[in-house]
Structure formats: structure tokens, C-alpha cells
C-alpha atoms as a PDB file:
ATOM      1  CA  UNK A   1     -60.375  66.968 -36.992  1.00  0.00           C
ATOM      2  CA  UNK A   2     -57.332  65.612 -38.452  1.00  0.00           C
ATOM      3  CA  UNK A   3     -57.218  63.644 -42.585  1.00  0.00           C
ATOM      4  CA  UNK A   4     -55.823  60.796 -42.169  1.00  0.00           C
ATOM      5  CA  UNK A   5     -53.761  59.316 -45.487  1.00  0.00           C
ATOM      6  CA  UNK A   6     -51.725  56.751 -46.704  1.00  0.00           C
ATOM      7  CA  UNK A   7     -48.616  57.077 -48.881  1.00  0.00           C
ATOM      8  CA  UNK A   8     -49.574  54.542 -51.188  1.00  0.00           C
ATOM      9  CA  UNK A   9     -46.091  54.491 -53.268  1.00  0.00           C
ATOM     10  CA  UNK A  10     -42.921  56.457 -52.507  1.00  0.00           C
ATOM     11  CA  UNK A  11     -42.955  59.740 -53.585  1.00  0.00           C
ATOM     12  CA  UNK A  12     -46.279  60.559 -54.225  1.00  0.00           C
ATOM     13  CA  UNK A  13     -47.564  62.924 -51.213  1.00  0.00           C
ATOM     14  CA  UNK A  14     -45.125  66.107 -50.021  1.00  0.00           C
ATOM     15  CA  UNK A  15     -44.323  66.125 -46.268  1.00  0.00           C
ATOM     16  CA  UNK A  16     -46.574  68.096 -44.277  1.00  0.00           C
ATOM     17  CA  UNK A  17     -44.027  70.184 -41.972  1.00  0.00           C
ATOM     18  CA  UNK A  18     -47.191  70.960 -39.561  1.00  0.00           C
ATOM     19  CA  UNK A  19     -49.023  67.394 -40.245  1.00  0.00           C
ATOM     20  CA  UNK A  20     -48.045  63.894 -37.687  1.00  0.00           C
ATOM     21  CA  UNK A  21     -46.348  61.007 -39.991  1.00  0.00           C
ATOM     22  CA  UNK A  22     -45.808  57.670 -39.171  1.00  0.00           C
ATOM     23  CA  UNK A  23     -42.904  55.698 -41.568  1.00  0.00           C
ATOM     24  CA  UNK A  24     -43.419  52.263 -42.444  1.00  0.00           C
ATOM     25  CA  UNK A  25     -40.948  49.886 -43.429  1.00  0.00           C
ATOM     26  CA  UNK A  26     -42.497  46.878 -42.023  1.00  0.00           C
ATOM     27  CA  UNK A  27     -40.078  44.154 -43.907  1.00  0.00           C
ATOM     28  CA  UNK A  28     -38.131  44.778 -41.906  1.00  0.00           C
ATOM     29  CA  UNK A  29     -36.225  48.558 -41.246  1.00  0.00           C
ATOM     30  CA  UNK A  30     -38.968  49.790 -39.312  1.00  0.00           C
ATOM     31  CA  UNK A  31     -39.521  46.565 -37.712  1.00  0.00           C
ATOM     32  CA  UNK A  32     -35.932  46.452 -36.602  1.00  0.00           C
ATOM     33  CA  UNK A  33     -35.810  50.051 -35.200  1.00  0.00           C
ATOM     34  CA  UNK A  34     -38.737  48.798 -33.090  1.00  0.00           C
ATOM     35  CA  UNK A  35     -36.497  45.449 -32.077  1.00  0.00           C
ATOM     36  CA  UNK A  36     -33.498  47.815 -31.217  1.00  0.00           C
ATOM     37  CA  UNK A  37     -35.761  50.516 -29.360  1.00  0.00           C
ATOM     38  CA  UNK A  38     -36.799  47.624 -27.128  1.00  0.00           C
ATOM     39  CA  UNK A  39     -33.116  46.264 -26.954  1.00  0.00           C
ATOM     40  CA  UNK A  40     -32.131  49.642 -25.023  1.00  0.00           C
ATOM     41  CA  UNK A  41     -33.016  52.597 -27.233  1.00  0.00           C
ATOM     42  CA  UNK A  42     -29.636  52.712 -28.449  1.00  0.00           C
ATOM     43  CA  UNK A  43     -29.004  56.234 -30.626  1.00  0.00           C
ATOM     44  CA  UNK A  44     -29.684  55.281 -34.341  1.00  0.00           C
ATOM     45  CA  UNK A  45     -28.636  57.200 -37.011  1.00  0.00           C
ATOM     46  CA  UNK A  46     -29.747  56.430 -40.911  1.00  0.00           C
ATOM     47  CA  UNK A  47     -27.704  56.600 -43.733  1.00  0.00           C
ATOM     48  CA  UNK A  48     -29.087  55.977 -47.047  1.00  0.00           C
ATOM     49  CA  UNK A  49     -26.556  54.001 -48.796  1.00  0.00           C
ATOM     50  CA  UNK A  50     -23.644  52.305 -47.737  1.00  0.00           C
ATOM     51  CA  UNK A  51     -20.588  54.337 -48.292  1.00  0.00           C
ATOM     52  CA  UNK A  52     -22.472  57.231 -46.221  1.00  0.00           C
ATOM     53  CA  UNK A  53     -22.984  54.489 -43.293  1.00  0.00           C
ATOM     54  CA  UNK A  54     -19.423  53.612 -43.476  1.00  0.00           C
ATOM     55  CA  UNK A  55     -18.783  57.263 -43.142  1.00  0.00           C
ATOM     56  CA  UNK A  56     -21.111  58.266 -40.302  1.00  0.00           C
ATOM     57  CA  UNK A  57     -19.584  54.802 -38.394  1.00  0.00           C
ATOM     58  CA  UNK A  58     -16.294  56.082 -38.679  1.00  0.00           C
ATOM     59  CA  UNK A  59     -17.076  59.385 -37.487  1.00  0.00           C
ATOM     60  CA  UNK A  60     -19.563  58.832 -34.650  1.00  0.00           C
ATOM     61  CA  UNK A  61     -16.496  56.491 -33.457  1.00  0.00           C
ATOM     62  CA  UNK A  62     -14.754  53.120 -32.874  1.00  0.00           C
ATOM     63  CA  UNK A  63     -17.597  51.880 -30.704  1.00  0.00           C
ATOM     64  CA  UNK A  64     -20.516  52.573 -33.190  1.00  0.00           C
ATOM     65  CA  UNK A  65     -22.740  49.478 -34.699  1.00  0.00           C
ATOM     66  CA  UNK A  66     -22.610  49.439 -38.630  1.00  0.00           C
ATOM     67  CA  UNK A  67     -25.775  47.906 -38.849  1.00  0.00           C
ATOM     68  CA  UNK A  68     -27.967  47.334 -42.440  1.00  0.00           C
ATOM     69  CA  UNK A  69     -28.456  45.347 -45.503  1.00  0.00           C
ATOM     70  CA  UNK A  70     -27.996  45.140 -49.342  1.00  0.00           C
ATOM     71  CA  UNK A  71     -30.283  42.043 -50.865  1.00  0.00           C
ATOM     72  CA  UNK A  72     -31.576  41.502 -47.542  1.00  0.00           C
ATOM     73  CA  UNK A  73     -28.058  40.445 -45.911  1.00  0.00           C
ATOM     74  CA  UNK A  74     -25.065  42.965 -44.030  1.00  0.00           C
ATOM     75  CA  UNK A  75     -22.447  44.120 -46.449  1.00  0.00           C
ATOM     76  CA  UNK A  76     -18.993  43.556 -46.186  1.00  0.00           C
ATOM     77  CA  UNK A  77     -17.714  44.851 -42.606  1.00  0.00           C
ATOM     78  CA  UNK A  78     -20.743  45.513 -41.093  1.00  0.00           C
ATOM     79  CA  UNK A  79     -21.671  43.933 -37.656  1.00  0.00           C
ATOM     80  CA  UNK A  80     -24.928  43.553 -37.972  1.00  0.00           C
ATOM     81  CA  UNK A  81     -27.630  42.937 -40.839  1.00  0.00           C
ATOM     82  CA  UNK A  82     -31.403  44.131 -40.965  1.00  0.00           C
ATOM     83  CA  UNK A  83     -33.019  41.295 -39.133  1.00  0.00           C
ATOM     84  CA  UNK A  84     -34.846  42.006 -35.863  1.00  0.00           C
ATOM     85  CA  UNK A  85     -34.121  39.140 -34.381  1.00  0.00           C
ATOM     86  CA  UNK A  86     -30.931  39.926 -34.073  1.00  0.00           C
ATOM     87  CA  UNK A  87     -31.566  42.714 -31.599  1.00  0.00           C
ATOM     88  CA  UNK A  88     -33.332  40.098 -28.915  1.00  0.00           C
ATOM     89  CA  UNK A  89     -30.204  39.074 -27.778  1.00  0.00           C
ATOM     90  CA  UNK A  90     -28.230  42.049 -27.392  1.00  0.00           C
ATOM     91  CA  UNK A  91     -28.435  44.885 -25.031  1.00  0.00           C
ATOM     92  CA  UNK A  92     -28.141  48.352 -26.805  1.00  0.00           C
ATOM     93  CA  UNK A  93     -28.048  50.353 -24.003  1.00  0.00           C
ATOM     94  CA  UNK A  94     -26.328  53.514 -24.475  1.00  0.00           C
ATOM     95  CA  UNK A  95     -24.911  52.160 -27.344  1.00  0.00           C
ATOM     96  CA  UNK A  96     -24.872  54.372 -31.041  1.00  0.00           C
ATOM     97  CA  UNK A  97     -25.561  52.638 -34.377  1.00  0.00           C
ATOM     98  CA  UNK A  98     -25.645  53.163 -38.156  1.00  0.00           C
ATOM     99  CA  UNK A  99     -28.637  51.678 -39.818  1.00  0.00           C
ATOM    100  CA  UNK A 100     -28.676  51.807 -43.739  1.00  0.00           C
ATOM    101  CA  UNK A 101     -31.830  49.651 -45.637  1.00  0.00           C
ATOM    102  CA  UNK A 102     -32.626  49.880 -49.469  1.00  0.00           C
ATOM    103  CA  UNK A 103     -36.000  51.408 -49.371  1.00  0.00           C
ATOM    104  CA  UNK A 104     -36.479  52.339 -45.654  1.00  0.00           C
ATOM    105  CA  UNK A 105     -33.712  54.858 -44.784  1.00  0.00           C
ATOM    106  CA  UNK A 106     -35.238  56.946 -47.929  1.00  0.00           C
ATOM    107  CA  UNK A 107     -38.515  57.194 -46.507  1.00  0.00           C
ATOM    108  CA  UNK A 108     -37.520  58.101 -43.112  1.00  0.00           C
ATOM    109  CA  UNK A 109     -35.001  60.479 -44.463  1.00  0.00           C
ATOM    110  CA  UNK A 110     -37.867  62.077 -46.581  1.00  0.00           C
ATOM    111  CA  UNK A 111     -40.520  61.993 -44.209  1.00  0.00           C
ATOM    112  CA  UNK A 112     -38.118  63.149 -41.441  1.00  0.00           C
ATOM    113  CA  UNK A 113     -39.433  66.666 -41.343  1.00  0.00           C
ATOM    114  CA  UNK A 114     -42.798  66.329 -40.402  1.00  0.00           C
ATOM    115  CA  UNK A 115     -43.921  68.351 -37.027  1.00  0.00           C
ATOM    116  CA  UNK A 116     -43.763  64.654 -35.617  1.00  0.00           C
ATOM    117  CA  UNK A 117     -41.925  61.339 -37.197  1.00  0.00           C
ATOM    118  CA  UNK A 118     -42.336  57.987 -35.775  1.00  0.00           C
ATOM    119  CA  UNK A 119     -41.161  55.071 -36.571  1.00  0.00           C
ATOM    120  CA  UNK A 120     -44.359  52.026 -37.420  1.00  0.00           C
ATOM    121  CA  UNK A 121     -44.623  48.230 -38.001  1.00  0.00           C
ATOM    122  CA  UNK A 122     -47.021  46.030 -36.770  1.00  0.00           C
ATOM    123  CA  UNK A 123     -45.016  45.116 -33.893  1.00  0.00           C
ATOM    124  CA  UNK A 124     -46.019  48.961 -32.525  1.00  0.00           C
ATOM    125  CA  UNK A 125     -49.438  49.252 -34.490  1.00  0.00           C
ATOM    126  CA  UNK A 126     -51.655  50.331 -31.725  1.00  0.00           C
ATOM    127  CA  UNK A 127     -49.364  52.508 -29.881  1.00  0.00           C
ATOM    128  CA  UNK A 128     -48.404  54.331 -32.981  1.00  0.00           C
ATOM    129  CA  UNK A 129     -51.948  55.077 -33.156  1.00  0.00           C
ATOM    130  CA  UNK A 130     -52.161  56.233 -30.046  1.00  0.00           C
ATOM    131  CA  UNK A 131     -49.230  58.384 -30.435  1.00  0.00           C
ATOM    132  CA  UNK A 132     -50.280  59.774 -33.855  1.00  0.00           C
ATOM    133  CA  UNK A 133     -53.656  60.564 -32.226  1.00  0.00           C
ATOM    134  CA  UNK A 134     -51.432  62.358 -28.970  1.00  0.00           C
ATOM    135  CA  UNK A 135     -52.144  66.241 -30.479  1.00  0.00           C
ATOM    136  CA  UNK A 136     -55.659  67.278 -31.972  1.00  0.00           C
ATOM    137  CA  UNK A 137     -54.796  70.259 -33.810  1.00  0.00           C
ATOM    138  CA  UNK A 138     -52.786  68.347 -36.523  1.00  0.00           C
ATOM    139  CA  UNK A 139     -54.012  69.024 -40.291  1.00  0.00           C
ATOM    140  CA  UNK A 140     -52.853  65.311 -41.148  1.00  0.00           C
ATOM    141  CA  UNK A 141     -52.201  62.145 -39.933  1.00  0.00           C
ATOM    142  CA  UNK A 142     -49.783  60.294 -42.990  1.00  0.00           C
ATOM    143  CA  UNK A 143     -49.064  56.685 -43.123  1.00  0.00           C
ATOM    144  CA  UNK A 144     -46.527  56.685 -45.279  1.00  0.00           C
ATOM    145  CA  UNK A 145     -44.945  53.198 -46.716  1.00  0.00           C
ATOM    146  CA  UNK A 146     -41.650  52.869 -48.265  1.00  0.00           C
ATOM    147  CA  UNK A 147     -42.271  50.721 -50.736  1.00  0.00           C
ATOM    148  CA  UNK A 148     -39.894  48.117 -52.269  1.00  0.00           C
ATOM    149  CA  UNK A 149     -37.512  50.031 -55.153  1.00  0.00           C
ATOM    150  CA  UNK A 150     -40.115  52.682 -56.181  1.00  0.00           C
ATOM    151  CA  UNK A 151     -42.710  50.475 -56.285  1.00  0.00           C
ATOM    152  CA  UNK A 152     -46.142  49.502 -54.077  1.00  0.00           C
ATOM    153  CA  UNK A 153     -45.180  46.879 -51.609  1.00  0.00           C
ATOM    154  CA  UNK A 154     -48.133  45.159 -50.392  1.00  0.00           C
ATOM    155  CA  UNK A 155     -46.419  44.557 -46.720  1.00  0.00           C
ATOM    156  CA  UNK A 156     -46.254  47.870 -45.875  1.00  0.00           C
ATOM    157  CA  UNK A 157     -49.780  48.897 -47.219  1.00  0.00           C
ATOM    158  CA  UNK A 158     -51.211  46.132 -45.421  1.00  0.00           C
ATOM    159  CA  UNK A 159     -49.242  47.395 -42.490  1.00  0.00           C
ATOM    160  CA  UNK A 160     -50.667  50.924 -42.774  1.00  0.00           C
ATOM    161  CA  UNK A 161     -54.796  49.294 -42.993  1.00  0.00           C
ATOM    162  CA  UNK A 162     -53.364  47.899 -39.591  1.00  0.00           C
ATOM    163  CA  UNK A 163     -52.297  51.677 -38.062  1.00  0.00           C
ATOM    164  CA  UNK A 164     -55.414  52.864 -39.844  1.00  0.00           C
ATOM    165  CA  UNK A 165     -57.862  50.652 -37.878  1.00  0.00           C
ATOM    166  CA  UNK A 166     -56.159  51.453 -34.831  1.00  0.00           C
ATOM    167  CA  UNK A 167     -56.740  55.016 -35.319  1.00  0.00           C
ATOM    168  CA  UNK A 168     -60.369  54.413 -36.530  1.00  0.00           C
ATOM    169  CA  UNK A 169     -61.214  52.057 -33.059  1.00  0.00           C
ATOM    170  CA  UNK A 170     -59.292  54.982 -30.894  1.00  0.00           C
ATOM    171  CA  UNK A 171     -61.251  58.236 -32.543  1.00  0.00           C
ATOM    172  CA  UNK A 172     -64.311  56.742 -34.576  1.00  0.00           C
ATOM    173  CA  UNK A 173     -64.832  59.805 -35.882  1.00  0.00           C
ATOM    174  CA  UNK A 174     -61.201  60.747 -37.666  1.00  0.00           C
ATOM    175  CA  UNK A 175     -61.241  61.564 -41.649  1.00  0.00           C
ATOM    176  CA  UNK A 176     -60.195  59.107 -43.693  1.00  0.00           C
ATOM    177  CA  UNK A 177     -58.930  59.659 -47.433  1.00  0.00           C
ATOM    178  CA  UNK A 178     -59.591  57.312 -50.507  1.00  0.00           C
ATOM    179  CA  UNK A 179     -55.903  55.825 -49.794  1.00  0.00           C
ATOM    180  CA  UNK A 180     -56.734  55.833 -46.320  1.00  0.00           C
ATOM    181  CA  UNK A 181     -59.866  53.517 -47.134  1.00  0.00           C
ATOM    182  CA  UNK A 182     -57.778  51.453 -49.534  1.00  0.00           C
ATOM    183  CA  UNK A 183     -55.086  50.956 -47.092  1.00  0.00           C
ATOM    184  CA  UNK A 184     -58.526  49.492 -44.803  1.00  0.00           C
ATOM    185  CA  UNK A 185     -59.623  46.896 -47.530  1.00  0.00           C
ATOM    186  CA  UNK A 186     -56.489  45.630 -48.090  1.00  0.00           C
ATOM    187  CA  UNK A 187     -55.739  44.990 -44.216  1.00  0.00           C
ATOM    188  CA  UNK A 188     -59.406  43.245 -44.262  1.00  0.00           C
ATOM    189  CA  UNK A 189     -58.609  41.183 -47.347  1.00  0.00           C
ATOM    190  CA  UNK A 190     -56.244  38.938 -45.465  1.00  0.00           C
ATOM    191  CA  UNK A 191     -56.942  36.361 -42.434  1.00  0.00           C
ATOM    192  CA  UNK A 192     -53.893  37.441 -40.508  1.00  0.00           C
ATOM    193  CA  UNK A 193     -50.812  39.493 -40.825  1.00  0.00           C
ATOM    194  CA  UNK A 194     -48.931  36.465 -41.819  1.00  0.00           C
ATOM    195  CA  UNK A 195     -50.891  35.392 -44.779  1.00  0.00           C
ATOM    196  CA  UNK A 196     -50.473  39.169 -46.329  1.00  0.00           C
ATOM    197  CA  UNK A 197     -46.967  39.647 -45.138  1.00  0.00           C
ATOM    198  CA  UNK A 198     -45.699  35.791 -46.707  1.00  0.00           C
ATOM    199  CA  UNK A 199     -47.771  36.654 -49.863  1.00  0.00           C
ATOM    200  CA  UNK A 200     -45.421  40.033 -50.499  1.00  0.00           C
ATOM    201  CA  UNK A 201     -42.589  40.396 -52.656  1.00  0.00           C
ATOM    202  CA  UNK A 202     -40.907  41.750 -49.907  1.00  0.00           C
ATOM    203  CA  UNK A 203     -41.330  38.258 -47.555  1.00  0.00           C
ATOM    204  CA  UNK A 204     -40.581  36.192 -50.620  1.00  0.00           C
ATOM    205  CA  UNK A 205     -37.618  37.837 -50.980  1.00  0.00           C
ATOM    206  CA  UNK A 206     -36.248  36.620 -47.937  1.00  0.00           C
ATOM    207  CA  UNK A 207     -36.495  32.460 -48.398  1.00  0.00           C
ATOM    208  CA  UNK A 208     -33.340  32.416 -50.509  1.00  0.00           C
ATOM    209  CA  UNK A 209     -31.682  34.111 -48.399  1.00  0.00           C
ATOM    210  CA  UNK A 210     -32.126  32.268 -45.203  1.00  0.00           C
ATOM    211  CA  UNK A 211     -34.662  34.825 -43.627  1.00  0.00           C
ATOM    212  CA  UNK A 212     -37.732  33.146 -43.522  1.00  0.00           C
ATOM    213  CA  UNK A 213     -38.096  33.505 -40.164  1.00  0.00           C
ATOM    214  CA  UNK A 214     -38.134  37.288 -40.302  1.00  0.00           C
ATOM    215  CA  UNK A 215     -41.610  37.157 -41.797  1.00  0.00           C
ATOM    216  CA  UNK A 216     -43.268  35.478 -38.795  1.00  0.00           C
ATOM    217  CA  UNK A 217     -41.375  37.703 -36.319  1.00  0.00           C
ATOM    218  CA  UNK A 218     -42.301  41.140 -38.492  1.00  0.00           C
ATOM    219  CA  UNK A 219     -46.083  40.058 -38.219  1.00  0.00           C
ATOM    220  CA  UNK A 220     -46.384  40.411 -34.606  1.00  0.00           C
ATOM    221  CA  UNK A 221     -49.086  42.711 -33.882  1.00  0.00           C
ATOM    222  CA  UNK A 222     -49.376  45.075 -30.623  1.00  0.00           C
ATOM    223  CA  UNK A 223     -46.737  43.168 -29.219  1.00  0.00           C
ATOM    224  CA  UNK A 224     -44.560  46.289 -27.886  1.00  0.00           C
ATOM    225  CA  UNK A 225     -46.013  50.070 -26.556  1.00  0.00           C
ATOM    226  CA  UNK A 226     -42.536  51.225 -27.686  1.00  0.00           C
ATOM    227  CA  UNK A 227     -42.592  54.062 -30.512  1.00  0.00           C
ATOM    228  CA  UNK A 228     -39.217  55.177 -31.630  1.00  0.00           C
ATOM    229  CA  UNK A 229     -39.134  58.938 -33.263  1.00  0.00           C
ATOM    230  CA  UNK A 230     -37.154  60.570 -35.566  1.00  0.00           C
ATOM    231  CA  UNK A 231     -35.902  64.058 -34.958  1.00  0.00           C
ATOM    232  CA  UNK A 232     -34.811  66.034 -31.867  1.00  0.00           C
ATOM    233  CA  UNK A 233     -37.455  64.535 -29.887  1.00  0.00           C
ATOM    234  CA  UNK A 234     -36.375  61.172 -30.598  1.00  0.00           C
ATOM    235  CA  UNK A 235     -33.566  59.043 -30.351  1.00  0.00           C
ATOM    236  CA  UNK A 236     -33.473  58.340 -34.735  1.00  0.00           C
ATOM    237  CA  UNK A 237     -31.648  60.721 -36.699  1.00  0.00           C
ATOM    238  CA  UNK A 238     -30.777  61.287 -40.369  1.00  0.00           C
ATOM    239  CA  UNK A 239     -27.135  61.650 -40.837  1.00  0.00           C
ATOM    240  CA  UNK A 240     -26.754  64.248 -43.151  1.00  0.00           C
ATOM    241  CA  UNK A 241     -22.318  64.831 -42.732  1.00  0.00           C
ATOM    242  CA  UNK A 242     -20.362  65.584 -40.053  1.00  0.00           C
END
């Protein structure tokens, strides 16, 4: 039987390279991955700061997406920001893009290594559960949330008590540890996924910028069966140089 745990802050638990991880940047890099997944599962690759996006676009060619954000809006030259509503518009199909975010490219890039690596927001909650659930012999099961600049961000631990209920209704009798069960409370502390996602720092974050509506859309729950993965399996990658 598989331990299932949460990554409460960045950092704090080592990749398990024979362990199932699910990476959760729910405001809004994971959430977007999900939005361009369901656009036309374009070929994503992360970079984790700007000048290495810049780099990878240039290299991967003339008709890659520079996608990403710095203070929650695109820098200079890129064609696309970090929202996920962006991606409802636009068809992605066999197209390539760059995607660079301050706190989620890190954690994917980190947690990249696992046996398997998908890609979670509430959007995907209860097929990420399924698909976490997909191979029984797994040690662990990790949840693991970004964070917001180091610290806890109470979006994406909300986000994980989401994944975690999923797996608890789907395989009552899974292991869960203490952060696990804390990750449980906190999801059951709050009426709806839009109460705990407008009270973050993370959502709040957004109003001066003009992104409001981000919130709302990043608090849909089981609204898509589509899972993006990192890795050769999957259609995210890490760009590490070329």
C-alpha cells in the first residue's frame, strides 16, 4: 500500500525516483498547463527564469510560444502570459511552447524525476487521483506544492486536501501522512474552492494586476479528465540546454 504525502513548503521532502508525484501550482502554472493540454497538447517545455526561456524559444525555433510571467504579467517579448484563460481561445495543436512561472517551473523542474510526474490543479483533481492511483506497487504517492517564493501558499495546500480526498474516496484504504492529514483539514476548512483560493496571497496578488478573474477560473474542480506529464512519457519537459 502506497504513503501518501504532501510537500507542505518547497524544499522540504527529496524526490522519490521510484515513488508517483503530482506538482501543484494551482495559481496558476499548473492550472495553465492543464488549459493548454486541453487547447491541443501542444509540446511544453519549462524554463525556470526568463533569460533561459528566451534561450530555449530561440532554439526550439521561430514558431515556438514564449509563454510565462514575472509579477503575474508576460515579460517584455513574450506572446503570451500565465493566465489560463488565455489558452480557451487558441488551438495549440502541434504547436511547441516555452513556459517560465516564478515558483512553478522550480517545482516541476525538481520534482521532474520521479518514476511518474504529473501535472495537478483543481481543474484535473479527480483524474490526477486516478492517475496517481494507476500502479499499486508505488512506495509513495507526493503532492507536492510549489509554494509562493519559498514560502507555504495556502492555494496550493488547499489544492493538494482536494487530490488527497480524491485519492481517499478512490482507495479508502491508502496511507496517509501527518501532512497528508493536514493538507485534508485545510481543504475541509473552507466552503468552496473559491473562498480558500480568493483568501490566498497568491489570488490577492492578482487584483492589481487585472487578474481577478483567474481566481474563479483556477477553482474549477473536476472540470477536465486531462492529466499532462512531465518526462518522456509526457508531452512537459524541463529544458535543461540545447
Amino acid at each position: 500500500m502506497s504513503q501518501v504525502r504532501v510537500e507542505l513548503l518547497p524544499g522540504t521532502l527529496e524526490p522519490a525516483p521510484r515513488g508517483v508525484c503530482a506538482v501543484v501550482d494551482v495559481i496558476r502554472a499548473t492550472t495553465t498547463l492543464v488549459a493548454m493540454a486541453e487547447a491541443g497538447d501542444p509540446e511544453v517545455w519549462i524554463a525556470g527564469d526568463v533569460a533561459t526561456a528566451r534561450q530555449a524559444a530561440s532554439q526550439l525555433g521561430p514558431e515556438t510560444l514564449l509563454c510565462g510571467e514575472r509579477g503575474g504579467l508576460p515579460p517584455s517579448g513574450f506572446d503570451h502570459g500565465n493566465s489560463p484563460r488565455e489558452f480557451q481561445e487558441i488551438d495549440l495543436t502541434d504547436r511547441r511552447a516555452v513556459l517560465s512561472t516564478t515558483n512553478g517551473a522550480y517545482a516541476i523542474e525538481r520534482w521532474g524525476h520521479s518514476r511518474r510526474t504529473v501535472i495537478a490543479a483543481l481543474r484535473n483533481a479527480g483524474a490526477v487521483a486516478e492517475c496517481l492511483l494507476g500502479d499499486p506497487d508505488v512506495p509513495t504517492i507526493t503532492i507536492a506544492c510549489a509554494g509562493r517564493s519559498g514560502a507555504l501558499a495556502l492555494d496550493d495546500l488547499y489544492t493538494a486536501g482536494v487530490i488527497v480526498q480524491r485519492l481517499l474516496e478512490k482507495s479508502p484504504d491508502i496511507i496517509l501522512d501527518e501532512s497528508a492529514l493536514t493538507a485534508v483539514h485545510v481543504a475541509g476548512a473552507y466552503p468552496s474552492a473559491q473562498e480558500a483560493l480568493a483568501a490566498s496571497h497568491s489570488g490577492q496578488a492578482l487584483k492589481p494586476v487585472g487578474l481577478w478573474e483567474d481566481v474563479t477560473y483556477c477553482a474549477q474542480v473536476d472540470r477536465s479528465d486531462v492529466v499532462p506529464e512531465v518526462g518522456d512519457r509526457g508531452r512537459v519537459q524541463v529544458w535543461r540546454g540545447a
